[in-house]
C-alpha atoms as a PDB file:
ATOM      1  CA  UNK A   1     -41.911  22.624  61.085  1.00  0.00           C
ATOM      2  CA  UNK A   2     -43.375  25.565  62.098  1.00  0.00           C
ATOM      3  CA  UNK A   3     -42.219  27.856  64.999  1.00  0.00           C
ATOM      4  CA  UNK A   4     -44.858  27.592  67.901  1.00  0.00           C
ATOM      5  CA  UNK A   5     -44.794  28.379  71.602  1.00  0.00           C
ATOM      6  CA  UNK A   6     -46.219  24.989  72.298  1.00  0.00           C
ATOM      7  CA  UNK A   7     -43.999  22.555  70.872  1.00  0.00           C
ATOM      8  CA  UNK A   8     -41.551  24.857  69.948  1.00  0.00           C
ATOM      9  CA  UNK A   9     -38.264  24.134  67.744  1.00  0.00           C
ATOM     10  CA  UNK A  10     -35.967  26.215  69.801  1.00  0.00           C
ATOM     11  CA  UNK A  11     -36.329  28.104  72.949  1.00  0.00           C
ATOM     12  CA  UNK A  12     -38.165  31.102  72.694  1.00  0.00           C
ATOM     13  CA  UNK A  13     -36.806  34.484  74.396  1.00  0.00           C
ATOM     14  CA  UNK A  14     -38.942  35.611  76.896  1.00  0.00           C
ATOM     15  CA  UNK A  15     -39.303  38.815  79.353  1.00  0.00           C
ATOM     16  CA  UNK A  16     -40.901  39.725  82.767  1.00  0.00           C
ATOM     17  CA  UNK A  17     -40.822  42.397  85.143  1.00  0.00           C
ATOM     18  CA  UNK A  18     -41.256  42.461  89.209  1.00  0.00           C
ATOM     19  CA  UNK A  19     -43.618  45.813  89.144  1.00  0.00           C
ATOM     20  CA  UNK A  20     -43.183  47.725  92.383  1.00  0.00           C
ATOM     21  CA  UNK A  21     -45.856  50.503  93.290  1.00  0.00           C
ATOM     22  CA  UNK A  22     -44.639  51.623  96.660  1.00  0.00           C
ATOM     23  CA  UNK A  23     -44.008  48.321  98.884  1.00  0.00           C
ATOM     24  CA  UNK A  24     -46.392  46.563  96.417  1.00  0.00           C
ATOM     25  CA  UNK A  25     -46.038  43.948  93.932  1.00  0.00           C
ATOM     26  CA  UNK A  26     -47.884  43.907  90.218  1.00  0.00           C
ATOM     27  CA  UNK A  27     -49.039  40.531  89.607  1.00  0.00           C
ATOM     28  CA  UNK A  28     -51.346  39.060  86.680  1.00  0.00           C
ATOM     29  CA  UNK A  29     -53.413  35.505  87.214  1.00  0.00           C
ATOM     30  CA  UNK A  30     -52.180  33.707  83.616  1.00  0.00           C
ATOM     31  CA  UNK A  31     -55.059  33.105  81.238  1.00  0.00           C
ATOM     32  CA  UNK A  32     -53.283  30.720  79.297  1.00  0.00           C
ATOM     33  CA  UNK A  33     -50.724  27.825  79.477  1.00  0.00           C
ATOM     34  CA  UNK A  34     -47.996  27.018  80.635  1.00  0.00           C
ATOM     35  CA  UNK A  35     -48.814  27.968  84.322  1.00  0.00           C
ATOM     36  CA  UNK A  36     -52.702  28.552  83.712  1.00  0.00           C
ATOM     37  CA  UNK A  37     -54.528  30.008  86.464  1.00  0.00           C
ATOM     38  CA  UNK A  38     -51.098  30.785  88.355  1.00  0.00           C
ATOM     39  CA  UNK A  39     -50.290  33.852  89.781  1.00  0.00           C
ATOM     40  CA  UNK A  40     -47.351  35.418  87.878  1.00  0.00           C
ATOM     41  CA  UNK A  41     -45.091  38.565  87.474  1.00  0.00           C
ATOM     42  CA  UNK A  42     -46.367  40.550  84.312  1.00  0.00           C
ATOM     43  CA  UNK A  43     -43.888  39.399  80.693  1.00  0.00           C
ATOM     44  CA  UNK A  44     -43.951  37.614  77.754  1.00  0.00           C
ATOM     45  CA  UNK A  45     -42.676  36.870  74.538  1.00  0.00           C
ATOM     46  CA  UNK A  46     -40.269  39.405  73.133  1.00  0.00           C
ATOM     47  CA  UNK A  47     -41.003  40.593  69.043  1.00  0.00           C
ATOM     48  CA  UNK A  48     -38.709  41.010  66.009  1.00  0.00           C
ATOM     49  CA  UNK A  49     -36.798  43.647  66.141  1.00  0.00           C
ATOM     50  CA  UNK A  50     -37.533  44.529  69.768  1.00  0.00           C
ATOM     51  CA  UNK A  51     -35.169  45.263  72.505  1.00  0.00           C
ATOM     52  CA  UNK A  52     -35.516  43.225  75.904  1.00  0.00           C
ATOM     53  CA  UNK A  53     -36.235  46.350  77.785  1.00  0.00           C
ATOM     54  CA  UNK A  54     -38.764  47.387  74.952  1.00  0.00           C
ATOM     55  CA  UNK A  55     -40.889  43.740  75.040  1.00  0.00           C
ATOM     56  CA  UNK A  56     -40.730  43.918  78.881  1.00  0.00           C
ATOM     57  CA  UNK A  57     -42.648  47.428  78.953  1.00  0.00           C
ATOM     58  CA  UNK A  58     -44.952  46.499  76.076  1.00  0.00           C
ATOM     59  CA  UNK A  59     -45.432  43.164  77.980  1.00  0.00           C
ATOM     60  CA  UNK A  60     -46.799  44.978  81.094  1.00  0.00           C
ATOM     61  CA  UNK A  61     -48.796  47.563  79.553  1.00  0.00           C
ATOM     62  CA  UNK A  62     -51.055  44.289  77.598  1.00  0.00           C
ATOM     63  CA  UNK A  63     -51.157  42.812  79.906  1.00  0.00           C
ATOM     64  CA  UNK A  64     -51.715  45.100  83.051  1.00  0.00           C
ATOM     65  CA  UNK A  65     -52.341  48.005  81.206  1.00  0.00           C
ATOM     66  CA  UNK A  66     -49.800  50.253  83.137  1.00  0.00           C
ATOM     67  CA  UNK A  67     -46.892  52.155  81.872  1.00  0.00           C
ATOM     68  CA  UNK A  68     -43.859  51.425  84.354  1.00  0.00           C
ATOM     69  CA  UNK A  69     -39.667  51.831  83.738  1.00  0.00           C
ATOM     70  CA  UNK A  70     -37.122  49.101  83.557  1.00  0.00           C
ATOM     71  CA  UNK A  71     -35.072  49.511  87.005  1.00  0.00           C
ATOM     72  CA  UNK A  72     -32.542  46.596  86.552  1.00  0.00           C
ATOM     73  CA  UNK A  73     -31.957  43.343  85.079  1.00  0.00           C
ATOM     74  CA  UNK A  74     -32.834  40.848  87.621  1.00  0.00           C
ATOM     75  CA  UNK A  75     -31.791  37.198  86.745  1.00  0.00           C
ATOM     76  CA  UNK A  76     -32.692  34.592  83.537  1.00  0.00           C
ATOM     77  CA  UNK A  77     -34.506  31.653  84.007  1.00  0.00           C
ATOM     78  CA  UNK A  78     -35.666  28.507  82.290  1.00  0.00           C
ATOM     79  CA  UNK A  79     -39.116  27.379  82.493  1.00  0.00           C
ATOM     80  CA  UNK A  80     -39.118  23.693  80.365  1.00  0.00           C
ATOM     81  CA  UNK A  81     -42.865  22.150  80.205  1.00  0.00           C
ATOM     82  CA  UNK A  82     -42.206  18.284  79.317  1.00  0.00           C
ATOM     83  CA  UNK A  83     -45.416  16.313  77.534  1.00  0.00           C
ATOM     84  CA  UNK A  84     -46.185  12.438  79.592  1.00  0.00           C
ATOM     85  CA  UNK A  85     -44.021  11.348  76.008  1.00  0.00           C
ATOM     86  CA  UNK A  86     -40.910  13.233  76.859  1.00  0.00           C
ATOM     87  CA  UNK A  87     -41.153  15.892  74.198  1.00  0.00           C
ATOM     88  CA  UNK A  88     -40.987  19.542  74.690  1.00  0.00           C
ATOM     89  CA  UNK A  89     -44.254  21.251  75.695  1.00  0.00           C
ATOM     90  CA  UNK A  90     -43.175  24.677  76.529  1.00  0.00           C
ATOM     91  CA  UNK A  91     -38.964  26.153  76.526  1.00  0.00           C
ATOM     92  CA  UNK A  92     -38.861  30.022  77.053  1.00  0.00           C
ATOM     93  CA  UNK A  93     -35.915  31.516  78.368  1.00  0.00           C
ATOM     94  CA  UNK A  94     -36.669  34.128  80.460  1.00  0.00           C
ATOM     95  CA  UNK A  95     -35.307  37.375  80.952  1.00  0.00           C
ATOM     96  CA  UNK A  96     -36.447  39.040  84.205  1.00  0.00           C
ATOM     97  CA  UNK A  97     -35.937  42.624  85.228  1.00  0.00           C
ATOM     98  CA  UNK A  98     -37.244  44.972  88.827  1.00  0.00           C
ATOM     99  CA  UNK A  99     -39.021  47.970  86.982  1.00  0.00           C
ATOM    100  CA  UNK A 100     -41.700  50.983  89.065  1.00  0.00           C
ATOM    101  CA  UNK A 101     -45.113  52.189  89.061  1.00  0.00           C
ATOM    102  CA  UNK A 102     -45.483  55.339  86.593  1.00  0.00           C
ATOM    103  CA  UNK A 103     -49.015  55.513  85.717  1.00  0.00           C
ATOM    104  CA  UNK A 104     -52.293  53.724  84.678  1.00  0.00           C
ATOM    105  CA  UNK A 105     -55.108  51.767  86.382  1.00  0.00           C
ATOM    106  CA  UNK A 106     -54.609  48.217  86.696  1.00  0.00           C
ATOM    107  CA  UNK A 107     -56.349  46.260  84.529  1.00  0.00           C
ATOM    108  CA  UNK A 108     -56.195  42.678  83.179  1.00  0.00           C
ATOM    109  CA  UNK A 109     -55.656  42.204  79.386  1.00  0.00           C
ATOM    110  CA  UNK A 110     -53.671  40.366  76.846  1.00  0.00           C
ATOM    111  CA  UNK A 111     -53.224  36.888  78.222  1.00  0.00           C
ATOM    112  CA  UNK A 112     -54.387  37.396  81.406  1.00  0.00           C
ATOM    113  CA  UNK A 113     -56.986  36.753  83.491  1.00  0.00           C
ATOM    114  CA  UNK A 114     -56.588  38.819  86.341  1.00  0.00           C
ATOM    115  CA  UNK A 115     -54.234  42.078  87.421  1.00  0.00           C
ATOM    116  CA  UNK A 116     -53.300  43.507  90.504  1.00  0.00           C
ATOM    117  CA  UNK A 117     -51.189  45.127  93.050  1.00  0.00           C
ATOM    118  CA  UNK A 118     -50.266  43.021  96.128  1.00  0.00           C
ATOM    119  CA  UNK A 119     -48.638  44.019  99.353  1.00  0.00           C
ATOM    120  CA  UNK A 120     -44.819  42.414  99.263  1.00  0.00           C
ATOM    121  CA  UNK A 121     -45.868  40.044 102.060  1.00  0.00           C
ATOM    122  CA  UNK A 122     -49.132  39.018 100.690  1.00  0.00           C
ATOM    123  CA  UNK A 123     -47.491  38.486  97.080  1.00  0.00           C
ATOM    124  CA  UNK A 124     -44.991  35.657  98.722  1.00  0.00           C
ATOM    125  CA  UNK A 125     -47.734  34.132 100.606  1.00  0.00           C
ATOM    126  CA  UNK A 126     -49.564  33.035  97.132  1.00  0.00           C
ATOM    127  CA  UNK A 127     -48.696  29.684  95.573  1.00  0.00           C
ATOM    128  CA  UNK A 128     -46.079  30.917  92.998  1.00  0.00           C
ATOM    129  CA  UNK A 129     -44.119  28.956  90.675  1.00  0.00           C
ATOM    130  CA  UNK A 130     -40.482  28.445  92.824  1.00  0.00           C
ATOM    131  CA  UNK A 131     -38.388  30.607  90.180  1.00  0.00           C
ATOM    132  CA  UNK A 132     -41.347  33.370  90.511  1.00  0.00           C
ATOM    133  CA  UNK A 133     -41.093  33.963  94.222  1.00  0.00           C
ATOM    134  CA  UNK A 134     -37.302  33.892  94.103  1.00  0.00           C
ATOM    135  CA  UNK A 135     -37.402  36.607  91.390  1.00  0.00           C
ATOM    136  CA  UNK A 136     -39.600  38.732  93.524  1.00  0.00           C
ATOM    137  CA  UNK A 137     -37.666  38.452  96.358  1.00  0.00           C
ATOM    138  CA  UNK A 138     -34.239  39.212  94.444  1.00  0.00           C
ATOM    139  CA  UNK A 139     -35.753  42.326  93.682  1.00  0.00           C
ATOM    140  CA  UNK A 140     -37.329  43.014  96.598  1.00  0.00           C
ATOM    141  CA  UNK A 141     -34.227  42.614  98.622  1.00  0.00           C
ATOM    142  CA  UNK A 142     -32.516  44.834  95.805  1.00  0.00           C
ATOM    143  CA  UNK A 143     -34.792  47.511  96.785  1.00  0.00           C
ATOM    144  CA  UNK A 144     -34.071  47.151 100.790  1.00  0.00           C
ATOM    145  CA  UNK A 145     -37.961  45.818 101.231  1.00  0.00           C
ATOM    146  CA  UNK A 146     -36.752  42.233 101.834  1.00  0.00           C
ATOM    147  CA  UNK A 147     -34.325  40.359 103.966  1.00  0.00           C
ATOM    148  CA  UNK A 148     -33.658  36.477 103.189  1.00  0.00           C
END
């Protein structure tokens, strides 16, 4: 059997970053399953060979098209897709880190649809997946721009 993302035979290691530009928040609109058309911090799958912090800054430049820096590891969290049948759609394990702004214009590629910078506020207003807006937070409180 081979080794897919959908489908998969074992989990696959993922990464994402909460981008901060000032008291903003880097967010991409996925272009592809799972969470289609969802608004969603910047990451993907990490690469052979690869270091977490190395697939979460190649991650964000494809996709975003900005250079930023790792901050600090953040939390890990599973997102586990289930088919009507019961089998595994989607298992990625994701590693999520707080990383800053260095340089670039914004600009949607890779695997998604859209890019941008949101205000903090305006970012936790959107209809994010439950583990996404608790990420942002976490690292939003970490840098003293939220309070729970």
């Amino acid at each position: 059997m081979l080794d897919t993302r959908k489908n998969p035979i074992r989990p696959i290691v993922g990464v994402g970053a909460v981008v901060f530009k000032d008291r903003e928040v880097l967010l991409i609109q996925r272009g592809k399953p799972p969470l289609i058309g969802s608004w969603s911090i910047p990451g993907g799958a990490q690469e052979l060979g690869e270091t977490l912090e190395e697939a979460v800054i190649r991650e964000i430049f494809e996709e975003t098209g900005i250079t930023a820096k790792v901050d600090s590891f953040l939390d890990v969290v599973d997102l586990i897709h289930h088919a009507k049948d019961g089998t595994v759609d989607y298992h990625y394990s994701l590693i999520d880190y707080s990383a800053s702004y260095i340089s670039g214009k914004v600009t949607a590629g890779d695997d998604a649809a859209e890019a941008r910078f949101f205000p903090l506020e305006e970012a936790l207003d959107l209809p994010l997946w439950g583990e996404t807006k608790r990420i942002i937070q976490k690292a939003a409180t970490l840098r003293g721009l939220y309070k729970e």
